[in-house]
C-alpha atoms as a PDB file:
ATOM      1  CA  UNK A   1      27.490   1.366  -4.710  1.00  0.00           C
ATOM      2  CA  UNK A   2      25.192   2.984  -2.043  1.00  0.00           C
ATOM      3  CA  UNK A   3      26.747   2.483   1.238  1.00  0.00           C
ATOM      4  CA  UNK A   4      23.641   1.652   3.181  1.00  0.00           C
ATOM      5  CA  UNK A   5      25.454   0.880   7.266  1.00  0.00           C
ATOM      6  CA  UNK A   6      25.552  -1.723   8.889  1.00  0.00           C
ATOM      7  CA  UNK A   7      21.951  -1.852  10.144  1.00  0.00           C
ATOM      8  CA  UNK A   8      20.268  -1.861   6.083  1.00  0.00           C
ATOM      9  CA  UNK A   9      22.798  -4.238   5.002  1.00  0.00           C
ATOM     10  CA  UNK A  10      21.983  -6.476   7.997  1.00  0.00           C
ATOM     11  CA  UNK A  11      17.958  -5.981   6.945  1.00  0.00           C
ATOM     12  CA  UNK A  12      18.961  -6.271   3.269  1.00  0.00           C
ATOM     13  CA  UNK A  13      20.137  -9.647   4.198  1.00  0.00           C
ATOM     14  CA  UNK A  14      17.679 -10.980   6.030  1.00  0.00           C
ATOM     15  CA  UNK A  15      15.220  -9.993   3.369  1.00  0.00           C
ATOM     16  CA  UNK A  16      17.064 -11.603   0.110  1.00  0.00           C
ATOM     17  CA  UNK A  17      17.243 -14.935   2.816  1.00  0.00           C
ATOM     18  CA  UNK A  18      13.815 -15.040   3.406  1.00  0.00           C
ATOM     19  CA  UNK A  19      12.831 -14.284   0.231  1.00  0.00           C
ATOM     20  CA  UNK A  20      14.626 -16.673  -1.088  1.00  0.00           C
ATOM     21  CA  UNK A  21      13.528 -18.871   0.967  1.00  0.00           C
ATOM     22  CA  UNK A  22       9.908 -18.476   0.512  1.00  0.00           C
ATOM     23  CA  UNK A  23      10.679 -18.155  -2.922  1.00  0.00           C
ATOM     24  CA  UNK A  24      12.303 -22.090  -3.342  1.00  0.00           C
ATOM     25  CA  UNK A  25       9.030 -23.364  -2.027  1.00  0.00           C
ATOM     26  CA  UNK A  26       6.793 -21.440  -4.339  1.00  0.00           C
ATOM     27  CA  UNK A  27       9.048 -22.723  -7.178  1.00  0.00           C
ATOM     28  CA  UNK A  28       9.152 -26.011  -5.799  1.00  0.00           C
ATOM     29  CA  UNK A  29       5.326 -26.326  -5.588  1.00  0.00           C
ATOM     30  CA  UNK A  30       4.504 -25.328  -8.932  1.00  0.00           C
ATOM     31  CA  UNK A  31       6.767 -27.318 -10.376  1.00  0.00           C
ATOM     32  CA  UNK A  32       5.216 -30.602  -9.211  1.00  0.00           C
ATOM     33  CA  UNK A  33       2.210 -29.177 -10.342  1.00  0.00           C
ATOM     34  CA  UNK A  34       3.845 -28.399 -13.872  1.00  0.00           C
ATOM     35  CA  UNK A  35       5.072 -31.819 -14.155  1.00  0.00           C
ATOM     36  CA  UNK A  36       1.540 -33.600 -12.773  1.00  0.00           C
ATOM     37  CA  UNK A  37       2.063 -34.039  -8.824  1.00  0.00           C
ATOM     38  CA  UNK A  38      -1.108 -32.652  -7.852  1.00  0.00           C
ATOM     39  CA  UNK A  39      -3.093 -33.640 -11.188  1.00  0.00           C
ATOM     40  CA  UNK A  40      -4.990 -36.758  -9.172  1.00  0.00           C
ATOM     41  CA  UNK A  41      -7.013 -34.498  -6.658  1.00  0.00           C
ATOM     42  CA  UNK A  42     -10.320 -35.503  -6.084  1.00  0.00           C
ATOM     43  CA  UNK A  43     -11.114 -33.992  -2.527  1.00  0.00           C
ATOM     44  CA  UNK A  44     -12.257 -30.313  -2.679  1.00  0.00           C
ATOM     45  CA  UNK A  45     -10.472 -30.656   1.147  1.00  0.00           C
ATOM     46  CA  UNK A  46      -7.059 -31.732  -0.683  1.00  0.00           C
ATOM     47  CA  UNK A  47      -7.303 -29.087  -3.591  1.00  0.00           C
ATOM     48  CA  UNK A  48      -8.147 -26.007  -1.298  1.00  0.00           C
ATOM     49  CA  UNK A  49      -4.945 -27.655   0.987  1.00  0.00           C
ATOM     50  CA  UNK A  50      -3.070 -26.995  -2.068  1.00  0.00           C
ATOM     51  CA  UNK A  51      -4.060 -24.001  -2.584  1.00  0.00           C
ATOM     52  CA  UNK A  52      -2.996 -22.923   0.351  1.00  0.00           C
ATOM     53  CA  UNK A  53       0.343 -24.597   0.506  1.00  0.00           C
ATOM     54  CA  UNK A  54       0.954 -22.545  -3.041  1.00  0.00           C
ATOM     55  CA  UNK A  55      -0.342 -19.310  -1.191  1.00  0.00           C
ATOM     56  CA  UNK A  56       2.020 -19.625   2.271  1.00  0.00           C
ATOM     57  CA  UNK A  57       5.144 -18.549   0.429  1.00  0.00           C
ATOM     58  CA  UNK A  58       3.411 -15.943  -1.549  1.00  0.00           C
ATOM     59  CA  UNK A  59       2.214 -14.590   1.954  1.00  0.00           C
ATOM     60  CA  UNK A  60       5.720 -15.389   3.601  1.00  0.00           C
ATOM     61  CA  UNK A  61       7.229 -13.395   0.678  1.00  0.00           C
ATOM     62  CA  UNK A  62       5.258 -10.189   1.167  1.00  0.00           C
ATOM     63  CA  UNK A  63       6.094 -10.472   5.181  1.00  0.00           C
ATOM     64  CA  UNK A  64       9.666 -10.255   4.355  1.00  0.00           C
ATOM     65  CA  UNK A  65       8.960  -6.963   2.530  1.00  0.00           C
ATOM     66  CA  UNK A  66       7.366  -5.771   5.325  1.00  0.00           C
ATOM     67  CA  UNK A  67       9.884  -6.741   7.852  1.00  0.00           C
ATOM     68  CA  UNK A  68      12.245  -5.143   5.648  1.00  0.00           C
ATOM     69  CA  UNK A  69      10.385  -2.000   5.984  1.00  0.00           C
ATOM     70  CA  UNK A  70      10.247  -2.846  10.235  1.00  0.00           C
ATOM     71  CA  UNK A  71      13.904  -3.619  10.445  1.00  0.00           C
ATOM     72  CA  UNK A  72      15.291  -0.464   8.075  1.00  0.00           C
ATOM     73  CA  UNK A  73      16.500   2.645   9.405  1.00  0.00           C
ATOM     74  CA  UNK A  74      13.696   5.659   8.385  1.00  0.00           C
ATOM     75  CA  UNK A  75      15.145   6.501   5.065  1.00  0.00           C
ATOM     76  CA  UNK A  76      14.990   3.241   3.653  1.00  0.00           C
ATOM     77  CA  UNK A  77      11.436   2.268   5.175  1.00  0.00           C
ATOM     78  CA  UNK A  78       9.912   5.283   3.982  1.00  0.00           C
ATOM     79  CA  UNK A  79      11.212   4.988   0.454  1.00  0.00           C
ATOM     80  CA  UNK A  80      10.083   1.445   0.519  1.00  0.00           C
ATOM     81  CA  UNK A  81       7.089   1.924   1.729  1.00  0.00           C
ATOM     82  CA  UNK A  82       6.366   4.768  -1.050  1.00  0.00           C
ATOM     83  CA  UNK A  83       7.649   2.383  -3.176  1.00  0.00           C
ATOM     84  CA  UNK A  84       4.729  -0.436  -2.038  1.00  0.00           C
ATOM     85  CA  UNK A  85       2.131   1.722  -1.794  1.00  0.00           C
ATOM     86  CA  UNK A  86       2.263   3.063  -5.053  1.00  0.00           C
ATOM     87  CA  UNK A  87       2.768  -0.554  -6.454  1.00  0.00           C
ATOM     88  CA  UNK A  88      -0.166  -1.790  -4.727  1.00  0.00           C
ATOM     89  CA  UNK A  89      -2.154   1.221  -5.889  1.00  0.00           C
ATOM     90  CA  UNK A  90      -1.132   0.972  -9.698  1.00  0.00           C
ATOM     91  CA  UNK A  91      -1.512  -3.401  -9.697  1.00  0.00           C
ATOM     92  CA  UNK A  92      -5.165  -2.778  -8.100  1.00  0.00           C
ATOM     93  CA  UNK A  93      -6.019  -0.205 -10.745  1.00  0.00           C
ATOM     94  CA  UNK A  94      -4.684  -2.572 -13.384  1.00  0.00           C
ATOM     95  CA  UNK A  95      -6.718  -5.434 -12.027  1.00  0.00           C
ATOM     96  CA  UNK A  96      -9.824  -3.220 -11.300  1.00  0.00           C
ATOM     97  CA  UNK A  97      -9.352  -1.984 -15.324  1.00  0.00           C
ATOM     98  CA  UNK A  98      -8.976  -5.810 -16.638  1.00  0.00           C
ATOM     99  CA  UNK A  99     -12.252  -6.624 -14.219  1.00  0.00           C
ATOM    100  CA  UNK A 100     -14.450  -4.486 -15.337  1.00  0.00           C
ATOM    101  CA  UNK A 101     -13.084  -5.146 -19.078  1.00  0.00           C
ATOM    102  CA  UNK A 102     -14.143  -8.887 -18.008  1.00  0.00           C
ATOM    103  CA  UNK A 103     -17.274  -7.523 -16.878  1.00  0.00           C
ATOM    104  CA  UNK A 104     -18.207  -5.374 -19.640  1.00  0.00           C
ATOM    105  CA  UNK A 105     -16.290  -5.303 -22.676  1.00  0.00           C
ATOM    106  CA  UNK A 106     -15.842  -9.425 -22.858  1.00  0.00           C
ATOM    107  CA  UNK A 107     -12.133  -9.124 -22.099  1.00  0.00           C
ATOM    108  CA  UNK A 108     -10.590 -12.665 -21.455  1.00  0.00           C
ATOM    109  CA  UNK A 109     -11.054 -14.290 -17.937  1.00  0.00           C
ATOM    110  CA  UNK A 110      -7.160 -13.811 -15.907  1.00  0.00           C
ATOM    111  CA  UNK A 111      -7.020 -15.693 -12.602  1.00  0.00           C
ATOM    112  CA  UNK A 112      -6.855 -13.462  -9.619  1.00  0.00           C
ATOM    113  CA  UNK A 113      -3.322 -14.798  -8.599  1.00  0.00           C
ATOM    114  CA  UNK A 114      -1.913 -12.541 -11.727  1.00  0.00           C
ATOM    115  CA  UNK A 115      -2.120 -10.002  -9.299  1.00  0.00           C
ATOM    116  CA  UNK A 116       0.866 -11.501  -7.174  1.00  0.00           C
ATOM    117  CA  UNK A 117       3.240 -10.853  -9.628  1.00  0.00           C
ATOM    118  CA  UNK A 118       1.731  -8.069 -11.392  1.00  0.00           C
ATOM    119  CA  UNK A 119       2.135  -6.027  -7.784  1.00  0.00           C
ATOM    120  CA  UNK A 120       6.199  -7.204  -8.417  1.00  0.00           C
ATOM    121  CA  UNK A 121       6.045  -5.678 -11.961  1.00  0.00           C
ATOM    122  CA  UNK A 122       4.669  -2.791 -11.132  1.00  0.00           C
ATOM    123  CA  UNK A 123       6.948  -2.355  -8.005  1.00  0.00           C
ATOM    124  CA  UNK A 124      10.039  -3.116 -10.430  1.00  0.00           C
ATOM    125  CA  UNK A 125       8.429  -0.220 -12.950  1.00  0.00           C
ATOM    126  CA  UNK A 126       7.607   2.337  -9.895  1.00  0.00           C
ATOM    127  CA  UNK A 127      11.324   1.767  -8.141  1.00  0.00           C
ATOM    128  CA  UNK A 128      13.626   3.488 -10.077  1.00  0.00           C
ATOM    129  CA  UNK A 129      11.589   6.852 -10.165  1.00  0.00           C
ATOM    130  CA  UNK A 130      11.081   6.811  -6.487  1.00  0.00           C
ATOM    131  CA  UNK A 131      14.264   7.638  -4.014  1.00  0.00           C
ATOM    132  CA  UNK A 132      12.910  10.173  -1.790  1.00  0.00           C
ATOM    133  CA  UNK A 133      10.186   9.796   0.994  1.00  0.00           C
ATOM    134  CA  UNK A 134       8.831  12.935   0.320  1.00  0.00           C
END
């Protein structure tokens, strides 16, 4: 196992608690909606506060990653930061290539929120091949 000090492990830590964290009340929140708790909205006010309430640990989640980043020593930051960059770069060039295909070609509508996880997928996909900050 990479011995990463004390310092990354301390980060590391704080990062799988607060995404975990963040995480429980995404879950949480979409299963009540799964199983009907938010199915009686009527108030534009009252959907848009759920909407919001569904985006805070979404938000929360990609803080932690960032504070992750803050609270690493360099190596560790800058390979995670490569790491998020190129994720962010290859999800919005997915999601640009699906809009247009929306646009023009008649592809089927996918909400923008797909994004959100397809960032994750791609980060999960990009990871392994990058381990140097060069």
């Amino acid at each position: 196992m990479l011995n990463l000090g004390k310092s990354a492990s301390s980060a590391h830590k704080r990062y799988v608690f607060r995404t975990v964290a963040f995480m429980t009340g995404y879950v949480a929140v979409n299963v009540a909606a799964i199983f009907g708790a938010f199915d009686d909205i009527d108030s534009p006010v009252a959907a848009w506060a759920l909407a919001l309430t569904v985006s805070a640990p979404v938000i929360g989640q990609i803080w932690a990653t960032l504070a992750l980043m803050r609270e690493s020593d360099e190596f560790v930051r800058a390979v995670t930061a490569k790491q998020f960059i190129l994720a962010a770069g290859a999800a919005m060039a997915v999601a640009s290539v699906w809009g247009f295909g929306e646009s023009y070609a008649a592809a089927p509508h996918i909400p923008a929120w797909i994004i959100y996880p397809l960032f994750w997928a791609c980060f999960g996909v990009i990871a392994p091949f990058v381990r140097s900050s060069n």
